[in-house]
PDB file of N, CA and C in Angstrom:
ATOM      1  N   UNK A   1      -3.688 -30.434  46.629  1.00  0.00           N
ATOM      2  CA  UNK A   1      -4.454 -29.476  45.878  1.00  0.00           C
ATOM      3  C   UNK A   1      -5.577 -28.940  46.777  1.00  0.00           C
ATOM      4  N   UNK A   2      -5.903 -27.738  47.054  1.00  0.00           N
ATOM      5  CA  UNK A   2      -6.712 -27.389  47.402  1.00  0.00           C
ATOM      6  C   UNK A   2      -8.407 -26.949  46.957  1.00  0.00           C
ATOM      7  N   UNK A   3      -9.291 -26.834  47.659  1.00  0.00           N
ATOM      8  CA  UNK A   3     -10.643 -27.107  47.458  1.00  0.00           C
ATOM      9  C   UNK A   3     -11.248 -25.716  47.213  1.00  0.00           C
ATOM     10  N   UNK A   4     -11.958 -25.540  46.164  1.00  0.00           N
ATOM     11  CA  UNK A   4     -12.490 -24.313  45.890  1.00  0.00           C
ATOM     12  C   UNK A   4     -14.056 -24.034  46.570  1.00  0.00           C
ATOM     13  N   UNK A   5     -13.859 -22.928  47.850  1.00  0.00           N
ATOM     14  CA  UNK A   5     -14.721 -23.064  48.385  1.00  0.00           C
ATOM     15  C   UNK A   5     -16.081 -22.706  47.578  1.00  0.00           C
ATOM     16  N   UNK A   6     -16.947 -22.763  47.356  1.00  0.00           N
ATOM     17  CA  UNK A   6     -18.523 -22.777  46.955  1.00  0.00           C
ATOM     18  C   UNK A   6     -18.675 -21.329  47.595  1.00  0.00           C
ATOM     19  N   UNK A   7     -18.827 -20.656  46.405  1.00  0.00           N
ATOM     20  CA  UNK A   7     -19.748 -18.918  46.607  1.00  0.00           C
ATOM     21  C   UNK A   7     -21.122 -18.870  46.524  1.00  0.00           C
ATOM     22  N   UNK A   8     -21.969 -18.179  46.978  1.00  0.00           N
ATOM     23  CA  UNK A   8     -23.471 -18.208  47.125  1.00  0.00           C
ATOM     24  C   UNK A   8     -23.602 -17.277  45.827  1.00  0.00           C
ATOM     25  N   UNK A   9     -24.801 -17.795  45.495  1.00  0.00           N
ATOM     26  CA  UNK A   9     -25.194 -16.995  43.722  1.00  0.00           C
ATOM     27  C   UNK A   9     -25.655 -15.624  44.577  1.00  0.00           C
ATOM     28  N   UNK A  10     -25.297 -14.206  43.696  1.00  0.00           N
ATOM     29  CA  UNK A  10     -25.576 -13.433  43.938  1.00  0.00           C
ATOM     30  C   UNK A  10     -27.258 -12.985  43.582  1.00  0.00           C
ATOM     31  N   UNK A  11     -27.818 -12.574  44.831  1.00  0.00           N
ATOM     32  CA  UNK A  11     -29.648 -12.793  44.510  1.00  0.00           C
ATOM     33  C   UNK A  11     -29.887 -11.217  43.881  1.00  0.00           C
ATOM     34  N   UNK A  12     -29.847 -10.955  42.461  1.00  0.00           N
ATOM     35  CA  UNK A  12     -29.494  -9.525  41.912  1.00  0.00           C
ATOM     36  C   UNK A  12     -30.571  -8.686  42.017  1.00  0.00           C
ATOM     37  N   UNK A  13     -32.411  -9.787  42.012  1.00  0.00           N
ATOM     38  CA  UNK A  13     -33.227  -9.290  42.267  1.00  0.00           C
ATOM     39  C   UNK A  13     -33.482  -8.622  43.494  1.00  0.00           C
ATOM     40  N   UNK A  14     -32.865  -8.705  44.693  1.00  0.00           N
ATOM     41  CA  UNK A  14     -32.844  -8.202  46.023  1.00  0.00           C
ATOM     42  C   UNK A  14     -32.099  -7.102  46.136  1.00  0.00           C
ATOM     43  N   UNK A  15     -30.467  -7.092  45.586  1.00  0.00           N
ATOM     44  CA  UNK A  15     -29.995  -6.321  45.670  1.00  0.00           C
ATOM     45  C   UNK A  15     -30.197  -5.099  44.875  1.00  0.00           C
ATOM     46  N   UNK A  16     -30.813  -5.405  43.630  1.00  0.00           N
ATOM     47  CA  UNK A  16     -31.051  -4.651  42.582  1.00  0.00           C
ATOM     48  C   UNK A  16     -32.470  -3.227  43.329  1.00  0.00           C
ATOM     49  N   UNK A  17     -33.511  -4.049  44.128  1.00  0.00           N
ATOM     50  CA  UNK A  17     -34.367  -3.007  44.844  1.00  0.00           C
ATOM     51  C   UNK A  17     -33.686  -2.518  46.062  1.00  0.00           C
ATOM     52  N   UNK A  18     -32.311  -3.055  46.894  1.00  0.00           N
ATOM     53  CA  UNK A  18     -31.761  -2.617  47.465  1.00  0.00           C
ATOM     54  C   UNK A  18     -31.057  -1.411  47.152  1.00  0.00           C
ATOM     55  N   UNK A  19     -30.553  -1.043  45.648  1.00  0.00           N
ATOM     56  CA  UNK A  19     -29.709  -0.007  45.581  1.00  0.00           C
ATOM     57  C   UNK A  19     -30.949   0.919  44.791  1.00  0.00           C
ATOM     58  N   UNK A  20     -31.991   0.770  44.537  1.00  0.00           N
ATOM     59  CA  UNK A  20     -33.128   1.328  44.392  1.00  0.00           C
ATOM     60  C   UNK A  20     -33.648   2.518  45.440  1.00  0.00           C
ATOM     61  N   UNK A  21     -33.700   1.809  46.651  1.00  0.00           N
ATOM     62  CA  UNK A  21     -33.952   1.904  47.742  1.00  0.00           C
ATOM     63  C   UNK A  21     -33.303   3.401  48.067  1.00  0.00           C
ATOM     64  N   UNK A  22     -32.247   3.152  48.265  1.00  0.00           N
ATOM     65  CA  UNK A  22     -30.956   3.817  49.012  1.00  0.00           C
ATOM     66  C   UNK A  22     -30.128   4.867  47.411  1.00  0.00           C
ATOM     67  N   UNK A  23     -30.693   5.372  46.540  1.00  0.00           N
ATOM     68  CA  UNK A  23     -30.338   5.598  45.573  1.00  0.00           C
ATOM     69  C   UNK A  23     -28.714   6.559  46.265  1.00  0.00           C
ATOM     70  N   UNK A  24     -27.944   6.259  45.186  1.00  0.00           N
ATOM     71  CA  UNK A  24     -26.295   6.720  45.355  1.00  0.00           C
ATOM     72  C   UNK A  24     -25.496   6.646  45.890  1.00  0.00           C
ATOM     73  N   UNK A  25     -26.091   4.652  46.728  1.00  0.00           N
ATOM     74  CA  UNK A  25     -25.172   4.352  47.724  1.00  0.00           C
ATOM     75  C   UNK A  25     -24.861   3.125  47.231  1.00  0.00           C
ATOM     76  N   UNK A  26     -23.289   2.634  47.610  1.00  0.00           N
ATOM     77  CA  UNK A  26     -22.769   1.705  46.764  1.00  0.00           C
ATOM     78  C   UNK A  26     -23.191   0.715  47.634  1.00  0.00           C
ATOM     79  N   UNK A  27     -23.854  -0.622  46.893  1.00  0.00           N
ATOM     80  CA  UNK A  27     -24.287  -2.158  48.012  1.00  0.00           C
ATOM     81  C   UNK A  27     -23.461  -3.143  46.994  1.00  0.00           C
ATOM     82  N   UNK A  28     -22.785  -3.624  47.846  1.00  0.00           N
ATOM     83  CA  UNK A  28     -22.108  -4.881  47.091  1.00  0.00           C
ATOM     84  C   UNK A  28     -23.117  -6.065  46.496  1.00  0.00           C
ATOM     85  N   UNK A  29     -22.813  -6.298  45.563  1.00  0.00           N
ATOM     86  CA  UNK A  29     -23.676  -7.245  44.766  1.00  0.00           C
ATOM     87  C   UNK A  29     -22.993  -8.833  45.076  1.00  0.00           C
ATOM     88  N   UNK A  30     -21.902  -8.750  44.752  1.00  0.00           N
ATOM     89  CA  UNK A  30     -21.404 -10.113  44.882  1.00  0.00           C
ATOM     90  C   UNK A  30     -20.045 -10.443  45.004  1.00  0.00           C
ATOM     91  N   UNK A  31     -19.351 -11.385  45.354  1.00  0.00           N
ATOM     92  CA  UNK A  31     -17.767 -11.521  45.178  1.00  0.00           C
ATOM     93  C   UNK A  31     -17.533 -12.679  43.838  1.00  0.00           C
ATOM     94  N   UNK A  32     -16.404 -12.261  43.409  1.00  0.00           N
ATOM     95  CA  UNK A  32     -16.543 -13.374  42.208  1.00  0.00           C
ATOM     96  C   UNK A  32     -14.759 -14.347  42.226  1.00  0.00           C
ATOM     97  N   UNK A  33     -14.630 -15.071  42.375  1.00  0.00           N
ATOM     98  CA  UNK A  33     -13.489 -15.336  42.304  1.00  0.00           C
ATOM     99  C   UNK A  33     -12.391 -14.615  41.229  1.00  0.00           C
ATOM    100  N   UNK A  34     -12.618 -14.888  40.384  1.00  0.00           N
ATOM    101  CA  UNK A  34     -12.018 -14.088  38.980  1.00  0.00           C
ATOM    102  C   UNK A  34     -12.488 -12.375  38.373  1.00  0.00           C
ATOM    103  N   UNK A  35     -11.539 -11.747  38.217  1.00  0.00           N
ATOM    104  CA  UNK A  35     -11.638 -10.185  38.058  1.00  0.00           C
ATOM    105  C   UNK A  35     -12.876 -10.466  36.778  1.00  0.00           C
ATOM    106  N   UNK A  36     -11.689 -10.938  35.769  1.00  0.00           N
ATOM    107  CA  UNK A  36     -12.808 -11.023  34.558  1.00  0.00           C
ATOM    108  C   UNK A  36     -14.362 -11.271  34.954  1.00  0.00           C
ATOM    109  N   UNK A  37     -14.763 -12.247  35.828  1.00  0.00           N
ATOM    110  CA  UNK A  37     -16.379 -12.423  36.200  1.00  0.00           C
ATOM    111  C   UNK A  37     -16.931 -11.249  36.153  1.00  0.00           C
ATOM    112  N   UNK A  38     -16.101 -10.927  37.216  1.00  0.00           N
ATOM    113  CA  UNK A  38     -17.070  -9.638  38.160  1.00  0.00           C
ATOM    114  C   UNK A  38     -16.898  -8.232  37.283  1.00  0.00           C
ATOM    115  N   UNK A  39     -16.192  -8.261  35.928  1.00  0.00           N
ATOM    116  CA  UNK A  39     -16.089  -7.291  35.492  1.00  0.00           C
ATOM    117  C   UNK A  39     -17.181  -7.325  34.217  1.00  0.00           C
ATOM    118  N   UNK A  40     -17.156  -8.417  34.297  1.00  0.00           N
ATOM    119  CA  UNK A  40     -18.170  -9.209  33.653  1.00  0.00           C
ATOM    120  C   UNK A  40     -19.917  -8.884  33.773  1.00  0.00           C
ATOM    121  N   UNK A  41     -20.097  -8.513  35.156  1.00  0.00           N
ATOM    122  CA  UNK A  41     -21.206  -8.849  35.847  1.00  0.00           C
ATOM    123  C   UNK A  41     -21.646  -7.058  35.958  1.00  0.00           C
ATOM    124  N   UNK A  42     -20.375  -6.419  35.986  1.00  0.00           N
ATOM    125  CA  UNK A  42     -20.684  -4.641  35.884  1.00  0.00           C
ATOM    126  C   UNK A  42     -20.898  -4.188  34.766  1.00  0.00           C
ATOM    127  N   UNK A  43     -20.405  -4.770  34.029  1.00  0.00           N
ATOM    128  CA  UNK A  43     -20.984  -4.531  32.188  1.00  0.00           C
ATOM    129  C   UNK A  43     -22.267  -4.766  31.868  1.00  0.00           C
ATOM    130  N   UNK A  44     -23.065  -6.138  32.788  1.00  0.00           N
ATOM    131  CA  UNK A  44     -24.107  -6.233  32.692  1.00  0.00           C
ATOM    132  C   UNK A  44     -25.190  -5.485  33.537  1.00  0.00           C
ATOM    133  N   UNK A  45     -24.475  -5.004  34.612  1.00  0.00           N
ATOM    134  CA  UNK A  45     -25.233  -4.301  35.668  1.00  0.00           C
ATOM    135  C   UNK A  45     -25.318  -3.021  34.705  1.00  0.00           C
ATOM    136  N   UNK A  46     -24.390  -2.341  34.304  1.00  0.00           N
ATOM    137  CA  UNK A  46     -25.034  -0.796  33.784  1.00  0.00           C
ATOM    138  C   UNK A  46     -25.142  -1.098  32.381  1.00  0.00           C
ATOM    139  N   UNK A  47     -25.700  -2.246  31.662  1.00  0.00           N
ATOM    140  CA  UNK A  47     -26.236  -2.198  30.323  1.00  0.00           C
ATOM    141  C   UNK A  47     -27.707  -2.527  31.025  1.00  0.00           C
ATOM    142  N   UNK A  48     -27.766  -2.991  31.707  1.00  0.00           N
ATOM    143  CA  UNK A  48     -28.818  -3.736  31.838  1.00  0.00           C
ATOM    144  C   UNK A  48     -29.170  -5.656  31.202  1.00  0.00           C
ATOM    145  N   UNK A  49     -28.237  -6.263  30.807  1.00  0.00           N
ATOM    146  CA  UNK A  49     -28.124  -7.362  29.882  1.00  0.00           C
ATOM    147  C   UNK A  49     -28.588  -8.215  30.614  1.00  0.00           C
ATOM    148  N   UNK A  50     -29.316  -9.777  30.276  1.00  0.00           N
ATOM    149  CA  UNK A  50     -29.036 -10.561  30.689  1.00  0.00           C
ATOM    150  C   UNK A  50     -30.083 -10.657  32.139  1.00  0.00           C
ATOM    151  N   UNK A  51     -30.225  -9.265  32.334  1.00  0.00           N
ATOM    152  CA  UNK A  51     -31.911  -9.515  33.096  1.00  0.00           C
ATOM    153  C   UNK A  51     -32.403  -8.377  33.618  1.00  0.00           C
ATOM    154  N   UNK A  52     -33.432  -8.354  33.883  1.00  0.00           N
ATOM    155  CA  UNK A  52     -34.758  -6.800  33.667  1.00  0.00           C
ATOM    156  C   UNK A  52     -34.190  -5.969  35.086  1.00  0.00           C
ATOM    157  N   UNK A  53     -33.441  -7.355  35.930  1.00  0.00           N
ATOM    158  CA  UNK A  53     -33.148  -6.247  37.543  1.00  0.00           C
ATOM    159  C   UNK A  53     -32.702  -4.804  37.130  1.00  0.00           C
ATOM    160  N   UNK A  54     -31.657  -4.663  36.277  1.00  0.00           N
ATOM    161  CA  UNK A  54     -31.144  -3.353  36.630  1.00  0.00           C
ATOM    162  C   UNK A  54     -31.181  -2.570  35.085  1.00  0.00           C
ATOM    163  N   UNK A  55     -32.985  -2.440  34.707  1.00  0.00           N
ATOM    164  CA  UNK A  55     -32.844  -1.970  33.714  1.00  0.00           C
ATOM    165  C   UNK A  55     -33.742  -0.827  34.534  1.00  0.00           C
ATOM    166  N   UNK A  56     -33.824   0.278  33.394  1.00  0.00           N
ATOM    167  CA  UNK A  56     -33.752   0.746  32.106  1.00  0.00           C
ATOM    168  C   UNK A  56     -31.722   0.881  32.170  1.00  0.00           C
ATOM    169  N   UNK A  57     -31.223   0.229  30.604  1.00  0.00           N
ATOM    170  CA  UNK A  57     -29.887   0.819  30.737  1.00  0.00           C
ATOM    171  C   UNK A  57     -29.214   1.824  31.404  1.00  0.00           C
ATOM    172  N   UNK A  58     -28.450   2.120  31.438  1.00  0.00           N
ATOM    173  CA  UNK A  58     -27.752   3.634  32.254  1.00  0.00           C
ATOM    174  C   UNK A  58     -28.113   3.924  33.597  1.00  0.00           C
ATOM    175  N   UNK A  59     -29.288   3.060  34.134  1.00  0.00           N
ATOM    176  CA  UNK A  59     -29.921   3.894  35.666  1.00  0.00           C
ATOM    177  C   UNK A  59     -29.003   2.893  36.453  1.00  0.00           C
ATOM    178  N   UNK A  60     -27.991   2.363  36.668  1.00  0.00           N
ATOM    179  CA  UNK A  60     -26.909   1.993  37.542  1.00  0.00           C
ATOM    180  C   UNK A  60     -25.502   2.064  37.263  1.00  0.00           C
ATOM    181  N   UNK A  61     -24.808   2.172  38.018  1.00  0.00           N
ATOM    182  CA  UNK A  61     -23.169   2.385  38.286  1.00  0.00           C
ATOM    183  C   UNK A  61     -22.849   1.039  38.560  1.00  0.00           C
ATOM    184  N   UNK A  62     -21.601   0.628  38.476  1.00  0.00           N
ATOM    185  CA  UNK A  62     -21.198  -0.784  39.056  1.00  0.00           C
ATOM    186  C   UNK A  62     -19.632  -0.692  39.157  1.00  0.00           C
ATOM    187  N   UNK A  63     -18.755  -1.392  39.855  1.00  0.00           N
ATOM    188  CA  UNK A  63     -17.242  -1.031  39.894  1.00  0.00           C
ATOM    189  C   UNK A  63     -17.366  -2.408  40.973  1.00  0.00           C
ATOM    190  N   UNK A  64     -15.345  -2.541  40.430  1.00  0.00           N
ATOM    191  CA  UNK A  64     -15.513  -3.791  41.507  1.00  0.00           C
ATOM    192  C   UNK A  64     -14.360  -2.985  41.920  1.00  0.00           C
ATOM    193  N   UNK A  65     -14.033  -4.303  43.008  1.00  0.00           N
ATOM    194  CA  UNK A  65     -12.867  -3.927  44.014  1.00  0.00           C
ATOM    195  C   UNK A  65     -12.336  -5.518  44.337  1.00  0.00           C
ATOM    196  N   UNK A  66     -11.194  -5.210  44.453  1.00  0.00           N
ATOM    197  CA  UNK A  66      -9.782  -6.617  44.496  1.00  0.00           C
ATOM    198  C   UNK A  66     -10.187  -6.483  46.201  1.00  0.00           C
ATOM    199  N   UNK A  67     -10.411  -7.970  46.718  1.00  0.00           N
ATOM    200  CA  UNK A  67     -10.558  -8.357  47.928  1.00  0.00           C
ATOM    201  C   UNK A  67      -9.956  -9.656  48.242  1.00  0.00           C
ATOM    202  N   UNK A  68      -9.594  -9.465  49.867  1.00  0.00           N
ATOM    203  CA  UNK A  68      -8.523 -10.873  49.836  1.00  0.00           C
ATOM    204  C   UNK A  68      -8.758 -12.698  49.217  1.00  0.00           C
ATOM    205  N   UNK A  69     -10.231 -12.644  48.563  1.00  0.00           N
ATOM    206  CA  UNK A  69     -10.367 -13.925  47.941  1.00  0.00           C
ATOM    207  C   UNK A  69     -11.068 -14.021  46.459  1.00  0.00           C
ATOM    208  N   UNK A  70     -10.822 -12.222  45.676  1.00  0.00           N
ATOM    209  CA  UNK A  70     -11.363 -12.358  44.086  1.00  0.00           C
ATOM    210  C   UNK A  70     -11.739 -10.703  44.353  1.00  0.00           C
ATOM    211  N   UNK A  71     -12.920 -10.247  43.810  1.00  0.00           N
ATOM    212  CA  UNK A  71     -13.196  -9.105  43.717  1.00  0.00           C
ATOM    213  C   UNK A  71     -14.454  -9.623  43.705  1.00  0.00           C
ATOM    214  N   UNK A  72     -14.711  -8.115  44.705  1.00  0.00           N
ATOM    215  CA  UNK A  72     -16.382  -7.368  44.662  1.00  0.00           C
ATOM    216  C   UNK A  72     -16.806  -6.507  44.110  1.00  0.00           C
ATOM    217  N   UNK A  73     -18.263  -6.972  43.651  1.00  0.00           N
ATOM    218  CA  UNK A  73     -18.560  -6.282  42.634  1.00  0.00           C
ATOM    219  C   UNK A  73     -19.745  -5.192  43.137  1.00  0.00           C
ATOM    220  N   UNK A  74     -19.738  -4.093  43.426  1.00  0.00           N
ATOM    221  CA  UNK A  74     -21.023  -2.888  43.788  1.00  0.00           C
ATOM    222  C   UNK A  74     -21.276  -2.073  43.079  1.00  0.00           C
ATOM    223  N   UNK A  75     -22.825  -1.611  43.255  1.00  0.00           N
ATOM    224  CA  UNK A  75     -23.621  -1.303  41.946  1.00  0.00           C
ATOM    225  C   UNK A  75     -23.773   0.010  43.215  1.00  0.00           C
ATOM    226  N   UNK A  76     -24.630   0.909  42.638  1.00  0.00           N
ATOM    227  CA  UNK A  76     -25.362   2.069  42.889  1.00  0.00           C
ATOM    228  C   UNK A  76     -26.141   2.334  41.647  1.00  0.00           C
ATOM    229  N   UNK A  77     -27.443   2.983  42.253  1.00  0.00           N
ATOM    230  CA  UNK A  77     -29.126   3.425  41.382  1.00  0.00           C
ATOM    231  C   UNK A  77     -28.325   4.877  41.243  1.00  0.00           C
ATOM    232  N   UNK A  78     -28.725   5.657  40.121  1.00  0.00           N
ATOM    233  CA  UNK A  78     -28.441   6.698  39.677  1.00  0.00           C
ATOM    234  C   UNK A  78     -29.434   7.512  39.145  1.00  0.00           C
ATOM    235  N   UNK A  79     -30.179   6.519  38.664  1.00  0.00           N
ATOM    236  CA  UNK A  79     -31.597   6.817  37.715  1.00  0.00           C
ATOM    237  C   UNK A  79     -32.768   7.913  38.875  1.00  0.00           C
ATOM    238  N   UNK A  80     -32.431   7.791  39.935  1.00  0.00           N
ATOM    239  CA  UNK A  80     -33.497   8.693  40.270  1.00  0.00           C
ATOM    240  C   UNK A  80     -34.526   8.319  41.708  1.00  0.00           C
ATOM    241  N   UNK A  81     -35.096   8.555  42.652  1.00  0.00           N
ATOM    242  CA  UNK A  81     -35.550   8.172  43.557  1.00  0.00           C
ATOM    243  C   UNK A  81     -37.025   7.734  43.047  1.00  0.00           C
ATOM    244  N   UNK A  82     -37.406   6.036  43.440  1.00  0.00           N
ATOM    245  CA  UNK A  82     -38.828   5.873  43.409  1.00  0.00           C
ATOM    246  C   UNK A  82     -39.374   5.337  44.051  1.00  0.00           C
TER     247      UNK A  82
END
């Protein structure tokens, strides 16, 4: 049986002023083993749920992408340059 390697928690507060930053450019947030997670984690990125990083609602984009060990998940700021 093989060993499930250990993923680093995605730090959302960093990335979250990262796509701030750079408004309408996609920064990967995190890889998740399972689609569902990470589809999981874009629902919360453009509601804003679950934590103040990427609020006000609607001011981020999020989409994942199938990668050779789960999917990545990248956000982009939409809301506006500040």
């Amino acid at each position: 049986m093989s060993r499930l390697i250990k993923r680093p928690l995605a730090n959302h507060a960093l990335r979250a002023d990262d796509c701030r930053r750079h408004p309408g450019v996609w920064i990967e947030i995190g890889s998740y083993r399972s689609n569902i997670s990470a589809r999981g984690i874009c629902n919360m990125i453009r509601k804003g749920l679950r934590t103040p990083y990427y609020l006000p609602a609607g001011s981020f984009e999020a989409r994942t992408k199938l990668v050779d060990d789960g999917t990545a998940v990248y956000a982009r700021y939409v809301g506006g340059a500040q």
